[in-house]
Protein backbone atom coordinates (compact mmCIF):
# COMPACT_ATOMS: atom_id res chain seq x y z
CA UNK A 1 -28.08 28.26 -39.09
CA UNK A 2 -26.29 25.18 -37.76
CA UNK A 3 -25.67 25.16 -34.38
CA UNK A 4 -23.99 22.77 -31.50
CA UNK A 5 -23.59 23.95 -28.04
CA UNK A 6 -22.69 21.36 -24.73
CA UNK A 7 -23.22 21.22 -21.75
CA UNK A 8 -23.31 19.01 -18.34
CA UNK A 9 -19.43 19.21 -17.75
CA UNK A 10 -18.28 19.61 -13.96
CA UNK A 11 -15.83 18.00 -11.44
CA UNK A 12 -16.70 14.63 -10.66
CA UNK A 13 -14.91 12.00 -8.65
CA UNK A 14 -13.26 8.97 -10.16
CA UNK A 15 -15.14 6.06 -10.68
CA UNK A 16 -18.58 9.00 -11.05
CA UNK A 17 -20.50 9.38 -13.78
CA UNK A 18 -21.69 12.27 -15.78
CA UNK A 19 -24.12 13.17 -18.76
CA UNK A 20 -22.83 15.72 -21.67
CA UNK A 21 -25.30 17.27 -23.74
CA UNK A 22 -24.79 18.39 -27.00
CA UNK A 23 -28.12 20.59 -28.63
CA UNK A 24 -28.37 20.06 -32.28
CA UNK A 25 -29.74 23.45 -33.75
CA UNK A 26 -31.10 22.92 -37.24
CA UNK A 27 -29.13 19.80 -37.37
CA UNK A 28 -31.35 17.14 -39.27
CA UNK A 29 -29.63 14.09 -37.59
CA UNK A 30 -31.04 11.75 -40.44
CA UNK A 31 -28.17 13.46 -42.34
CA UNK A 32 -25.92 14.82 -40.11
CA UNK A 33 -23.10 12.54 -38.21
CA UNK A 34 -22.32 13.53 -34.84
CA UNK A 35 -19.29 12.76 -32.91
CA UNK A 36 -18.04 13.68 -29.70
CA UNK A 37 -14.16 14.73 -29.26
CA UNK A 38 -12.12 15.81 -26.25
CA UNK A 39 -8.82 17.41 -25.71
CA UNK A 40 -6.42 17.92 -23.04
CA UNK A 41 -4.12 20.07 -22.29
CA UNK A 42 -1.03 19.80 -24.95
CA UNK A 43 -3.07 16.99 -27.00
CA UNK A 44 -4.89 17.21 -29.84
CA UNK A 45 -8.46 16.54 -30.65
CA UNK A 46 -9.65 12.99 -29.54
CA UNK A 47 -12.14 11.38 -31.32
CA UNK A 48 -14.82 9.35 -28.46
CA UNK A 49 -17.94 8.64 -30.34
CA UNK A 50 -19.68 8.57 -33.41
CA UNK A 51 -23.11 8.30 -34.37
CA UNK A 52 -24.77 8.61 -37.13
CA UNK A 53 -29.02 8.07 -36.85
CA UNK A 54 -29.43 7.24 -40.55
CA UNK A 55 -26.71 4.36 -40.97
CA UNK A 56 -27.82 3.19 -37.79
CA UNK A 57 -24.16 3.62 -36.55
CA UNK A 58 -22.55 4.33 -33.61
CA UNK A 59 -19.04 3.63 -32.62
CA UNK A 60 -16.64 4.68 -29.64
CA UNK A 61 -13.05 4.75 -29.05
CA UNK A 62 -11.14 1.89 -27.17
CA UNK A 63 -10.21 4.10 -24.25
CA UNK A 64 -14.04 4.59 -23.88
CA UNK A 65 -15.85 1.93 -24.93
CA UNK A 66 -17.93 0.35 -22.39
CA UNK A 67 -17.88 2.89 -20.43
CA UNK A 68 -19.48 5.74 -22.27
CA UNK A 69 -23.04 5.75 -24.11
CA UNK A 70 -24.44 8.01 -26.71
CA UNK A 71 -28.18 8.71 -27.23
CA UNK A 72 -30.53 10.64 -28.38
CA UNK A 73 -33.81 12.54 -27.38
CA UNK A 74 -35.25 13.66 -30.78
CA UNK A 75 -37.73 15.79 -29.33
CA UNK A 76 -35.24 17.89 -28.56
CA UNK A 77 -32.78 17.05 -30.98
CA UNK A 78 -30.06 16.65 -28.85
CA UNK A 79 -27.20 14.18 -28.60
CA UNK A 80 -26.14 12.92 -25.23
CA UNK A 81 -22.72 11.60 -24.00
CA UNK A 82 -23.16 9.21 -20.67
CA UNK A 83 -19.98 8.76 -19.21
CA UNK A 84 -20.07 6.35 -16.55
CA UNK A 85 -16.81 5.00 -14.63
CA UNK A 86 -14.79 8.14 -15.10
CA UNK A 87 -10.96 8.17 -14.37
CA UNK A 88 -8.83 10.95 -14.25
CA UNK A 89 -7.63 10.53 -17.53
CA UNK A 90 -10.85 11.33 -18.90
CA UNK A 91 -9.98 15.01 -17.96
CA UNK A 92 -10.54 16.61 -21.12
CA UNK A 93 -12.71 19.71 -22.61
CA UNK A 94 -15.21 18.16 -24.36
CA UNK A 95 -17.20 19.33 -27.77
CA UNK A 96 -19.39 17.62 -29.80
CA UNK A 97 -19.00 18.22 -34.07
CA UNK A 98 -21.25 17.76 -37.11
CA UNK A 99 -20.95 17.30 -40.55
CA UNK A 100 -22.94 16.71 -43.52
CA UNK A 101 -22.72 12.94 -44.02
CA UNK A 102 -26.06 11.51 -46.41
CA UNK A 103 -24.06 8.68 -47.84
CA UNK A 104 -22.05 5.50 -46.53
CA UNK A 105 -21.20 6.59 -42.93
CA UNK A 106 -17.61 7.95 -42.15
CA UNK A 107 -17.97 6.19 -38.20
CA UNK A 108 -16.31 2.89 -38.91
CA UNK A 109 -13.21 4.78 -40.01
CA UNK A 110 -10.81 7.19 -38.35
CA UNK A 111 -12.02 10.16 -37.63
CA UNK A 112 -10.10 13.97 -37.70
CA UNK A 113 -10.67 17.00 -36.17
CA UNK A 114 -10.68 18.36 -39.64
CA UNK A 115 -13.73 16.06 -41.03
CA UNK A 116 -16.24 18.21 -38.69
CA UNK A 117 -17.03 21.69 -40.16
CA UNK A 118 -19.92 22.26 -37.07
CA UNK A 119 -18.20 22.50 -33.34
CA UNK A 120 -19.66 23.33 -30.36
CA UNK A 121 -18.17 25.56 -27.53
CA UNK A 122 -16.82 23.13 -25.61
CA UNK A 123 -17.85 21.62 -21.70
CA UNK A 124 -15.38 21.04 -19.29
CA UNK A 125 -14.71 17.43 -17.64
CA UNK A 126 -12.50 16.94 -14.65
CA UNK A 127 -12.38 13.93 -13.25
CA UNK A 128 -10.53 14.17 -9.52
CA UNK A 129 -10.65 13.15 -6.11
């Protein structure tokens, strides 16, 4: 069965950096798209990163971008988030999705909560003095 669970979050100082890591259980990333989303309290699900292995893709948000870093360690097919020059407004649970993408890839466009059938637990980031 498909399977996403994260981990790495913890309280880390503005400015810190920190590495999420999202294990892909009988995920074949050659089909699969992976994104990473976070949510704060009151807000809905935000949308960070997308990557998709077999279009070659990956994309962030503008609010990230530059700053975070997705890769991969196929070995053990898991998906990493490095965040690096976090701010408190990166406070957020974080969970990485998955859904069944083969065809054109889906991470050029807006993304929605509701795209991603597979969701991990979730992984706490606070970012605070």
């Amino acid at each position: 069965q498909l399977q996403l669970v994260e981990s790495g979050g913890d309280l880390v100082q503005p400015g810190g950096s920190l590495t999420l890591s999202c294990g892909a259980s009988n995920v074949d990333l050659n089909y699969y798209t992976i994104a990473w989303f976070r949510q704060a309290p009151g807000k809905g699900r935000e949308a960070v990163s997308c990557f998709s292995r077999r279009s070659l893709t990956t994309t962030y948000a503008a609010s990230v971008k530059g700053r975070f870093a997705v890769s991969v360690h196929n070995a053990k097919n898991t998906v990493y988030l490095e965040m690096n020059s976090l701010e408190p407004e990166d406070t957020a649970v974080y969970y990485c999705a998955a859904v069944w993408n083969p065809g054109p890839p889906i991470c050029n466009s807006d993304l929605s909560e509701g795209q991603f059938r597979i969701w991990g637990q979730g992984t706490q980031v606070t970012v605070s003095s």
